[in-house]
C-alpha atoms as a PDB file:
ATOM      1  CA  UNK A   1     254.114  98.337  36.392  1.00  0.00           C
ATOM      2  CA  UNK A   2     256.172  97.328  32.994  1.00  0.00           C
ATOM      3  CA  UNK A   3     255.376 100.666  31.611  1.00  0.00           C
ATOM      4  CA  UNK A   4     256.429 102.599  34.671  1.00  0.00           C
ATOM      5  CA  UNK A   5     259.704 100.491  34.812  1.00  0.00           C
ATOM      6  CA  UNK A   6     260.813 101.125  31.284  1.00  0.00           C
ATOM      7  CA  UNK A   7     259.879 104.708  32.056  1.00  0.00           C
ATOM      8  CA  UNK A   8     262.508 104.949  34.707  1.00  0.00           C
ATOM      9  CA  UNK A   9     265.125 103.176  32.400  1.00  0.00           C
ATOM     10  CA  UNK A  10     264.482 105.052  29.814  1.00  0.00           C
ATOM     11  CA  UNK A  11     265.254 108.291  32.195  1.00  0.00           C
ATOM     12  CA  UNK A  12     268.542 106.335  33.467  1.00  0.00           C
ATOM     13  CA  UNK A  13     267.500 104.739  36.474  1.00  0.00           C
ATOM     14  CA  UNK A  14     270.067 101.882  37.060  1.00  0.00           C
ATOM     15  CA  UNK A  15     269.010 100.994  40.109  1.00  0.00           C
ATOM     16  CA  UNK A  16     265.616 101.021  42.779  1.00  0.00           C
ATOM     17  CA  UNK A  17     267.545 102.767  45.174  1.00  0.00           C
ATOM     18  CA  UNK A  18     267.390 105.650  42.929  1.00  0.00           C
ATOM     19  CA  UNK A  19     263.760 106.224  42.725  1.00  0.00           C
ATOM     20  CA  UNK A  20     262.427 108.727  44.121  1.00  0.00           C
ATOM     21  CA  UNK A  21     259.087 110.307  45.304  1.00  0.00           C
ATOM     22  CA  UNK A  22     258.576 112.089  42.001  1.00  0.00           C
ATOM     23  CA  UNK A  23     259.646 108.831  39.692  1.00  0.00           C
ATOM     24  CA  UNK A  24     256.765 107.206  41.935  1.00  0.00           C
ATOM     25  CA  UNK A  25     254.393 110.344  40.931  1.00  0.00           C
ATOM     26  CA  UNK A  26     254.211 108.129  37.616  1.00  0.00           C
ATOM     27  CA  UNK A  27     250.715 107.241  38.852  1.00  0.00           C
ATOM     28  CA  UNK A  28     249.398 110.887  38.602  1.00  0.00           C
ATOM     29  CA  UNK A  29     249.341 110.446  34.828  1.00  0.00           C
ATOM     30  CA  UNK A  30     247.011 107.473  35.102  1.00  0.00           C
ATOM     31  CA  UNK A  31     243.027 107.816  36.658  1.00  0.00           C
ATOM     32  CA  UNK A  32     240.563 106.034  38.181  1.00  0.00           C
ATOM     33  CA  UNK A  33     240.889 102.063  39.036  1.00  0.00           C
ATOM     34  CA  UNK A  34     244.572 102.096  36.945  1.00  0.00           C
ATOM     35  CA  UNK A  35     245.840 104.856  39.282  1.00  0.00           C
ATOM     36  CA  UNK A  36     244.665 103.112  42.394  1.00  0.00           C
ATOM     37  CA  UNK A  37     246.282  99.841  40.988  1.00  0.00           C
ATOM     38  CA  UNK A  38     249.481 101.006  40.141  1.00  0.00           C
ATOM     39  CA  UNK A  39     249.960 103.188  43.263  1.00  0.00           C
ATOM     40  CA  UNK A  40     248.838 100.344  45.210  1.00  0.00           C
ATOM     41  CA  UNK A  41     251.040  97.946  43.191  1.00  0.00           C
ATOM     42  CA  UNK A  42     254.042 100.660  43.993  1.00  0.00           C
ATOM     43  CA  UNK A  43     253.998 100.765  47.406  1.00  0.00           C
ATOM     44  CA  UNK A  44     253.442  97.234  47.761  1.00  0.00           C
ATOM     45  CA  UNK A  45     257.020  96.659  46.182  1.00  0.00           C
ATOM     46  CA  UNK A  46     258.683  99.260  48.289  1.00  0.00           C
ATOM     47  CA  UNK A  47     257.389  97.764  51.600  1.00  0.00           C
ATOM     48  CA  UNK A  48     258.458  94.765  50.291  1.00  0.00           C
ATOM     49  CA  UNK A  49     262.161  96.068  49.776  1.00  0.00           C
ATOM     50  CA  UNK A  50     262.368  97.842  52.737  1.00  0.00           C
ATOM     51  CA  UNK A  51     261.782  94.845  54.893  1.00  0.00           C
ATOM     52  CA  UNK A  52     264.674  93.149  52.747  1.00  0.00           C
ATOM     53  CA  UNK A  53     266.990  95.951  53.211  1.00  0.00           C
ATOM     54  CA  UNK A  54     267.026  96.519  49.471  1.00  0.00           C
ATOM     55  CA  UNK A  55     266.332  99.868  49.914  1.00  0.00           C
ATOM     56  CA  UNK A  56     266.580 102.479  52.790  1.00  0.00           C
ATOM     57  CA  UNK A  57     264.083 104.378  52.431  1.00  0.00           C
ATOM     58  CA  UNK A  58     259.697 104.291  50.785  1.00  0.00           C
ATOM     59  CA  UNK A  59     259.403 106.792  48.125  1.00  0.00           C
ATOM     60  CA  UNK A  60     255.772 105.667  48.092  1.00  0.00           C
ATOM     61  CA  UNK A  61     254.783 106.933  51.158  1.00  0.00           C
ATOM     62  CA  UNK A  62     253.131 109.830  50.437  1.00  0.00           C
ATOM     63  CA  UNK A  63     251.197 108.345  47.116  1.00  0.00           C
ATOM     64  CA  UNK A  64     247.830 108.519  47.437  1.00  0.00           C
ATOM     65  CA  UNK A  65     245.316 105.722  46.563  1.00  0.00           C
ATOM     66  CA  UNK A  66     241.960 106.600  46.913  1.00  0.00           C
ATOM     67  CA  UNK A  67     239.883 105.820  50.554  1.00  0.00           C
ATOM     68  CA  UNK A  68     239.560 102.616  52.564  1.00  0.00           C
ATOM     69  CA  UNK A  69     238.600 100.136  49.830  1.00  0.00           C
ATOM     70  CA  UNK A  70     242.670 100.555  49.134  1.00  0.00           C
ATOM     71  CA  UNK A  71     245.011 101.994  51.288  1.00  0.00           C
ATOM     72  CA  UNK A  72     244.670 104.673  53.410  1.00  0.00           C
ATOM     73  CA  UNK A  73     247.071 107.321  52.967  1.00  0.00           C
ATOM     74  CA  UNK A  74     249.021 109.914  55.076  1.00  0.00           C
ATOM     75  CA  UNK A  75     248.781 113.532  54.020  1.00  0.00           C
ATOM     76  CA  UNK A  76     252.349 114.567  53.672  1.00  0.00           C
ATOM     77  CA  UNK A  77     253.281 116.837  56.622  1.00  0.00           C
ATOM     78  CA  UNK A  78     254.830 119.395  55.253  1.00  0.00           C
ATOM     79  CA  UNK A  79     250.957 120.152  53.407  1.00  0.00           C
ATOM     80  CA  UNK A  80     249.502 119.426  56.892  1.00  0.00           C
ATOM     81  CA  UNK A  81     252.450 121.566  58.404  1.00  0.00           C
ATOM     82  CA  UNK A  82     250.582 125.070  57.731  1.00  0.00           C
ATOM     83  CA  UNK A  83     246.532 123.574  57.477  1.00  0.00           C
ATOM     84  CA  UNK A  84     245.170 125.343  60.145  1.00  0.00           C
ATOM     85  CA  UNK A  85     246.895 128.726  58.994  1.00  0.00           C
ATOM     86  CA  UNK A  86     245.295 128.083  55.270  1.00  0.00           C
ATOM     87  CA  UNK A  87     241.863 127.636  56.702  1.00  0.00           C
ATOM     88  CA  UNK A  88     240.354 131.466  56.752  1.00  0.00           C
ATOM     89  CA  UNK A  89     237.552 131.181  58.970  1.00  0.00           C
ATOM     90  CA  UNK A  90     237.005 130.196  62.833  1.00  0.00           C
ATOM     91  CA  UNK A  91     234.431 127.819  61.489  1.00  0.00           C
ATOM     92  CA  UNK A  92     237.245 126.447  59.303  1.00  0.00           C
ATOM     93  CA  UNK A  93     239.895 126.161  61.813  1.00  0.00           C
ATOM     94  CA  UNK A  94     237.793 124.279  63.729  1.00  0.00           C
ATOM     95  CA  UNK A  95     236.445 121.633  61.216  1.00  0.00           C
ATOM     96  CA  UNK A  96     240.093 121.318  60.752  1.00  0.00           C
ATOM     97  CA  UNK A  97     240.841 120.043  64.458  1.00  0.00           C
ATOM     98  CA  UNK A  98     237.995 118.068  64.793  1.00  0.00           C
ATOM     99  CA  UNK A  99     239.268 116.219  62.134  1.00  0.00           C
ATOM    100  CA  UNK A 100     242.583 116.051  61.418  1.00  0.00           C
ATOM    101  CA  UNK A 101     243.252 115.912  65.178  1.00  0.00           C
ATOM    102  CA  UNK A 102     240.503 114.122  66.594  1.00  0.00           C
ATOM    103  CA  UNK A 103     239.366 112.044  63.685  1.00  0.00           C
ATOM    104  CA  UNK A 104     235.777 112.860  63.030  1.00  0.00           C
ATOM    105  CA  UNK A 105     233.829 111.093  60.521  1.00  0.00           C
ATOM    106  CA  UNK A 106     233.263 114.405  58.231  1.00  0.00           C
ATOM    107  CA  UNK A 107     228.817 113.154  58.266  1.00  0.00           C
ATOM    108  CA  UNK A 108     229.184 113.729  62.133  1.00  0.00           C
ATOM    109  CA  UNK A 109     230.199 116.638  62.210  1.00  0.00           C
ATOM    110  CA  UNK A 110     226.924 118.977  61.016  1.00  0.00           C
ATOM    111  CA  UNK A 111     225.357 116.734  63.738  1.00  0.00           C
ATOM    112  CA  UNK A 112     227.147 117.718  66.608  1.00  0.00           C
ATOM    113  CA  UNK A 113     224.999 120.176  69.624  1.00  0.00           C
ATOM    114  CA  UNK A 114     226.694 122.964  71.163  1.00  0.00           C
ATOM    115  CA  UNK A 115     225.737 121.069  74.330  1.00  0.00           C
ATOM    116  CA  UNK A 116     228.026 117.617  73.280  1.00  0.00           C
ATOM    117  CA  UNK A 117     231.048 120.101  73.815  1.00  0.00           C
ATOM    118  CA  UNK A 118     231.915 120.616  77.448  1.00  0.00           C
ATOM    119  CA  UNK A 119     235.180 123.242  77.363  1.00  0.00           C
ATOM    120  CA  UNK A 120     235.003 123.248  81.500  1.00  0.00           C
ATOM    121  CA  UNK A 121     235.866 119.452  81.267  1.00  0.00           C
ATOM    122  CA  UNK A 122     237.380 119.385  77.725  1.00  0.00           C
ATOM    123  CA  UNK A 123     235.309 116.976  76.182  1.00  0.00           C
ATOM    124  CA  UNK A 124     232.787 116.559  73.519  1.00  0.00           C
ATOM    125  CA  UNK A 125     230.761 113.712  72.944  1.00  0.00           C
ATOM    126  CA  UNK A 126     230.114 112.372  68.939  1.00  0.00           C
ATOM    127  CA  UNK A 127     226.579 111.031  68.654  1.00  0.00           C
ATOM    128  CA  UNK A 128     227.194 107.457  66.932  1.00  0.00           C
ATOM    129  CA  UNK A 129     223.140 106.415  66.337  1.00  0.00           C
ATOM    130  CA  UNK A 130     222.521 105.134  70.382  1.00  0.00           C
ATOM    131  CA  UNK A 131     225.988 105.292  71.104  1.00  0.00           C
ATOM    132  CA  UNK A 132     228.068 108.034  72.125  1.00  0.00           C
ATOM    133  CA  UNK A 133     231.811 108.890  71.645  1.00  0.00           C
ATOM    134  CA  UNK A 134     233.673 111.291  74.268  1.00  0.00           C
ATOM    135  CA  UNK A 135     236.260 112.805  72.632  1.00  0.00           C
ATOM    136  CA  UNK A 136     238.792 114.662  74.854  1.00  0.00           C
ATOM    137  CA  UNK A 137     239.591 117.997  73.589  1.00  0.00           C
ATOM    138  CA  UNK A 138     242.879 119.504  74.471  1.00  0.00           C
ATOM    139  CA  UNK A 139     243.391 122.862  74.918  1.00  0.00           C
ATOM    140  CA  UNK A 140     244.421 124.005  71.238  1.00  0.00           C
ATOM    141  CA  UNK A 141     241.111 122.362  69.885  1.00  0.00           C
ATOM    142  CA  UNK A 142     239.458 124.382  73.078  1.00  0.00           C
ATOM    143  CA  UNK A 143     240.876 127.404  71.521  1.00  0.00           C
ATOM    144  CA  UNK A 144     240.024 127.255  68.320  1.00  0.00           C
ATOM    145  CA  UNK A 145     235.954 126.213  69.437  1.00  0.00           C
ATOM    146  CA  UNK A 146     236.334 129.455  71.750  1.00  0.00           C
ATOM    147  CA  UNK A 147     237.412 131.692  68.318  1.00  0.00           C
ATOM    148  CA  UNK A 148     233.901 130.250  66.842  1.00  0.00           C
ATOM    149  CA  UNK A 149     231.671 130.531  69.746  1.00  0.00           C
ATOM    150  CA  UNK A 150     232.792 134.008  69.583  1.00  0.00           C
ATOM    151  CA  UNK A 151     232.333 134.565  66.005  1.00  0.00           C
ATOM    152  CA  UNK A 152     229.112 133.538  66.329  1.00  0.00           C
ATOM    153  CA  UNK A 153     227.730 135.103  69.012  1.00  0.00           C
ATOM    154  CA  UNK A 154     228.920 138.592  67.294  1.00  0.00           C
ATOM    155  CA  UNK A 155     227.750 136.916  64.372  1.00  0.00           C
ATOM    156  CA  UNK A 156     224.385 135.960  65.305  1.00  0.00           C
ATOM    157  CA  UNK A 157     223.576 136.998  68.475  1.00  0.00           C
ATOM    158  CA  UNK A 158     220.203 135.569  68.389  1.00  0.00           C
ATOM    159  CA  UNK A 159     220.652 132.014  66.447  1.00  0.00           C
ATOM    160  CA  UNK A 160     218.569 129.560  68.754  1.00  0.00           C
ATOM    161  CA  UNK A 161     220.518 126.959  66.121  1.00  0.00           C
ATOM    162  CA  UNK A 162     221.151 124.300  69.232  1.00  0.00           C
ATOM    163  CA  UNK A 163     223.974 122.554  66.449  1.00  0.00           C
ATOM    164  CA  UNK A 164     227.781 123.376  67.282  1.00  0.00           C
ATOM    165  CA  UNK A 165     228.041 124.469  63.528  1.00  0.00           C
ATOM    166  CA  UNK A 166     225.890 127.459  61.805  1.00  0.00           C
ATOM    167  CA  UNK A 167     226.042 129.518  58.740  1.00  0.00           C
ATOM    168  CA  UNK A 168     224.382 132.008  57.227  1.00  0.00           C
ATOM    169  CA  UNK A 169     221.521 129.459  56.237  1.00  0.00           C
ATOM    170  CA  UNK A 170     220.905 128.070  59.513  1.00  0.00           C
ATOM    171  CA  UNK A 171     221.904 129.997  61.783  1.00  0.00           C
ATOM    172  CA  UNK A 172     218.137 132.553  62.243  1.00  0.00           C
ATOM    173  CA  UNK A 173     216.734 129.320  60.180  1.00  0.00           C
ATOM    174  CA  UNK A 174     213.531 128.355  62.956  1.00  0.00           C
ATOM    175  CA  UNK A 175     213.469 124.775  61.768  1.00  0.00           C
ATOM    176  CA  UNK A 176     217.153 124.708  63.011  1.00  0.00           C
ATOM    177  CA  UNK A 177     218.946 122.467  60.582  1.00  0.00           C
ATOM    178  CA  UNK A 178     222.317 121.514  60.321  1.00  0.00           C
ATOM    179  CA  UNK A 179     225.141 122.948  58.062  1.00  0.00           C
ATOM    180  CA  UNK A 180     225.767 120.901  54.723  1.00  0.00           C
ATOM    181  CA  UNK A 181     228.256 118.763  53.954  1.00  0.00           C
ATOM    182  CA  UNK A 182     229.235 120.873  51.015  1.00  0.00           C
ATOM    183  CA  UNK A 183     229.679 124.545  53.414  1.00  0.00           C
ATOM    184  CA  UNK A 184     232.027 122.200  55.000  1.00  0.00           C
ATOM    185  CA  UNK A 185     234.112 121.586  52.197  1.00  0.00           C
ATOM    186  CA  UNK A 186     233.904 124.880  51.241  1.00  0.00           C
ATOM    187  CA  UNK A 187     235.552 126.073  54.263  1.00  0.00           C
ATOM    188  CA  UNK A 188     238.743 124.046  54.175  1.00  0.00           C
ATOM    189  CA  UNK A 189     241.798 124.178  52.040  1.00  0.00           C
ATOM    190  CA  UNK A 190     242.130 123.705  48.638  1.00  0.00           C
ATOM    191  CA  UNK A 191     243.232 120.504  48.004  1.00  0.00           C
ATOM    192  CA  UNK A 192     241.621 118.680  51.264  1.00  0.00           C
ATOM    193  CA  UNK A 193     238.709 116.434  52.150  1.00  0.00           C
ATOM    194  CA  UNK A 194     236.933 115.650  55.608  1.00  0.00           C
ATOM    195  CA  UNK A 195     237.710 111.818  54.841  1.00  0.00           C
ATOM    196  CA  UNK A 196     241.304 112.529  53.864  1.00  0.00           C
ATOM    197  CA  UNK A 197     241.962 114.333  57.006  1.00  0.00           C
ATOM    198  CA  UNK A 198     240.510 111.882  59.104  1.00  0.00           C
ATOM    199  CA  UNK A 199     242.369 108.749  57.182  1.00  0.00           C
ATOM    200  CA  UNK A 200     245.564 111.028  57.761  1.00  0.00           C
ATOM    201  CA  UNK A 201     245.300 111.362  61.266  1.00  0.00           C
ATOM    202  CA  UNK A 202     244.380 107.748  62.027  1.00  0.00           C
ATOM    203  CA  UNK A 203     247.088 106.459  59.910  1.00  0.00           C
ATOM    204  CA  UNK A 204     249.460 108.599  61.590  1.00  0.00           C
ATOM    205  CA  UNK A 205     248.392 107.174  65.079  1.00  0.00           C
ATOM    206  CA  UNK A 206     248.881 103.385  63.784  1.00  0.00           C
ATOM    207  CA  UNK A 207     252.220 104.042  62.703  1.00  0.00           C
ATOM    208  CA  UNK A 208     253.295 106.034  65.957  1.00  0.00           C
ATOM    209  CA  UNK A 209     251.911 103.332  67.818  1.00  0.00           C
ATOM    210  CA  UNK A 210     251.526  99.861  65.995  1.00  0.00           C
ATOM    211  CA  UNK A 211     247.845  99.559  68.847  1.00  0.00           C
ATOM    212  CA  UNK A 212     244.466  98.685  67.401  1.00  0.00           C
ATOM    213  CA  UNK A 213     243.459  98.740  70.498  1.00  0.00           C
ATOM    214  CA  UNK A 214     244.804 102.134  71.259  1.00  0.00           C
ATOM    215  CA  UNK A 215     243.254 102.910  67.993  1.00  0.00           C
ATOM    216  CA  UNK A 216     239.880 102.021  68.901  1.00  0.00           C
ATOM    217  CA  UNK A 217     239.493 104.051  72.341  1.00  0.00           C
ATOM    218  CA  UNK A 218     241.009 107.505  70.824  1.00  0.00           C
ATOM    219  CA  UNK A 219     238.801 107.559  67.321  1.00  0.00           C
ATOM    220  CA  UNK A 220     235.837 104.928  68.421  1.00  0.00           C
ATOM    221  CA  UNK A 221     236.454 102.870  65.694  1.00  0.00           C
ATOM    222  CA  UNK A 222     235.395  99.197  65.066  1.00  0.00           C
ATOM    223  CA  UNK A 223     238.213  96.685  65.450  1.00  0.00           C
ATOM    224  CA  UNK A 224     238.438  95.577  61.683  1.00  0.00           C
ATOM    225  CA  UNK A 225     239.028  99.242  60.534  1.00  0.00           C
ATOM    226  CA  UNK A 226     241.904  99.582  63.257  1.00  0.00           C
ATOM    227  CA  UNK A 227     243.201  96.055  62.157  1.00  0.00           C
ATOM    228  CA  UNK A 228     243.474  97.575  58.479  1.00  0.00           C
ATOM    229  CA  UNK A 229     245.458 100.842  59.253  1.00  0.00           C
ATOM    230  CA  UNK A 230     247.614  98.629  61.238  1.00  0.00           C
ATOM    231  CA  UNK A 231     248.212  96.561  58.656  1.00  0.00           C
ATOM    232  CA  UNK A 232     249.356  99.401  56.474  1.00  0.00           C
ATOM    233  CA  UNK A 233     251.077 101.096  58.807  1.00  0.00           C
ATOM    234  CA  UNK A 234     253.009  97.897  60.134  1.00  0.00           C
ATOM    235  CA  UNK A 235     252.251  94.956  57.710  1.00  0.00           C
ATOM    236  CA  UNK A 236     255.213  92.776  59.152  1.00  0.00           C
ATOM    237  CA  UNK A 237     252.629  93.033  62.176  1.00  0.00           C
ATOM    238  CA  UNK A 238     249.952  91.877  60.051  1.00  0.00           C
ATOM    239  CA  UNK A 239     252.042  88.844  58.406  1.00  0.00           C
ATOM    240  CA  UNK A 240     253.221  87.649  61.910  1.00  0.00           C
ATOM    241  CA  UNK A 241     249.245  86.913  62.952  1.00  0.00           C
ATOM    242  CA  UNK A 242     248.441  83.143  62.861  1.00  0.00           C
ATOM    243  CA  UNK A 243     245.531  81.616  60.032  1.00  0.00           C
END
């Protein structure tokens, strides 16, 4: 923090008011457990000051700092703004929605049947080891799963693959395996991750709606992981709790 301070002296920052998101990209030049530090050190003091009225408004919003052993961050929206149009295949598009709209845990995703989506009744169900999560699918997400079971049908007309998700791999493959982790990747946007998505899209909700238990019914979380992205998203909530 001393060093970033002097730096924005030094470039004639008079006051905190003045800083801006690219004074708090100062954490960029750093890696590792330093970055995360200083980012999380960073928006610490600007949560701090907005509560105070020091400042008006968090130029640390959009810093990242790494996954949920810090803080989960929100992918700005203007990079989220045209995702789905960056993703090039139906296969993409798709991974995209299930989660950066619904919140899928990127390992639960090569796992899911072509029979846990229902498109009559818009729902699909996320296999959670004996548990089950119904998601319900709105009609862009029903879409976009349309565009793929098309694709693949044309595709691979005689796949016998019972998982939602195929490539070229697994698709004729008669052991019927599921797609890697890595295709996955490979198939979204530069510059985006399965977890990042999903942190993004939870975070979002918590600030919208300040509800862990809304939190827990959309995205079938546990109640100590909604507790944490309400505390980031509202920690005067947090502070207000009794010990």
């Amino acid at each position: 923090m001393p060093g970033v301070a002097s730096a924005w002296t030094n470039s004639g920052v008079t006051t905190l008011r003045q800083i801006t998101s690219d004074h708090a990209a100062a954490a960029d030049d750093l890696t590792g457990s330093a970055r995360r530090q200083l980012a999380i050190n960073l928006r610490s003091l600007f949560k701090a000051l907005l509560q105070e009225r020091v400042v008006f408004r968090d130029p640390t919003r959009n810093l990242p700092v790494g996954d949920l052993k810090g803080i989960p961050m929100s992918v700005p929206s203007d990079l989220l703004a045209g995702l789905l149009d960056r993703a090039t295949t139906s296969l993409g598009r798709l991974v995209v929605a299930l989660t950066a709209v619904h919140a899928l845990p990127g390992h639960e995703i090569p796992t899911l049947l072509t029979g846990d989506l229902n498109l009559a009744h818009g729902t699909l169900e996320a296999r959670r080891g004996l548990l089950r999560h119904t998601l319900h699918v709105e009609e862009f997400t029903q879409s976009l799963a349309s565009e793929w079971f098309t694709y693949r049908h044309r595709r691979w007309p005689a796949s016998a693959n019972p998982h939602l998700l195929v490539s070229q791999r697994t698709a004729l493959d008669p052991d019927h395996p599921p797609v890697s982790m890595t295709m996955l990747h490979r198939h979204l946007p530069k510059g985006f991750t399965l977890d990042g998505l999903r942190q993004d899209r939870i975070l979002n909700e918590a600030l919208e709606t300040g509800d862990p238990l809304m939190l827990m019914h959309l995205f079938g979380i546990t109640e100590k992981t909604a507790m944490h992205y309400v505390g980031v998203a509202h920690p005067e909530k947090i502070s207000q709790l009794p010990r």
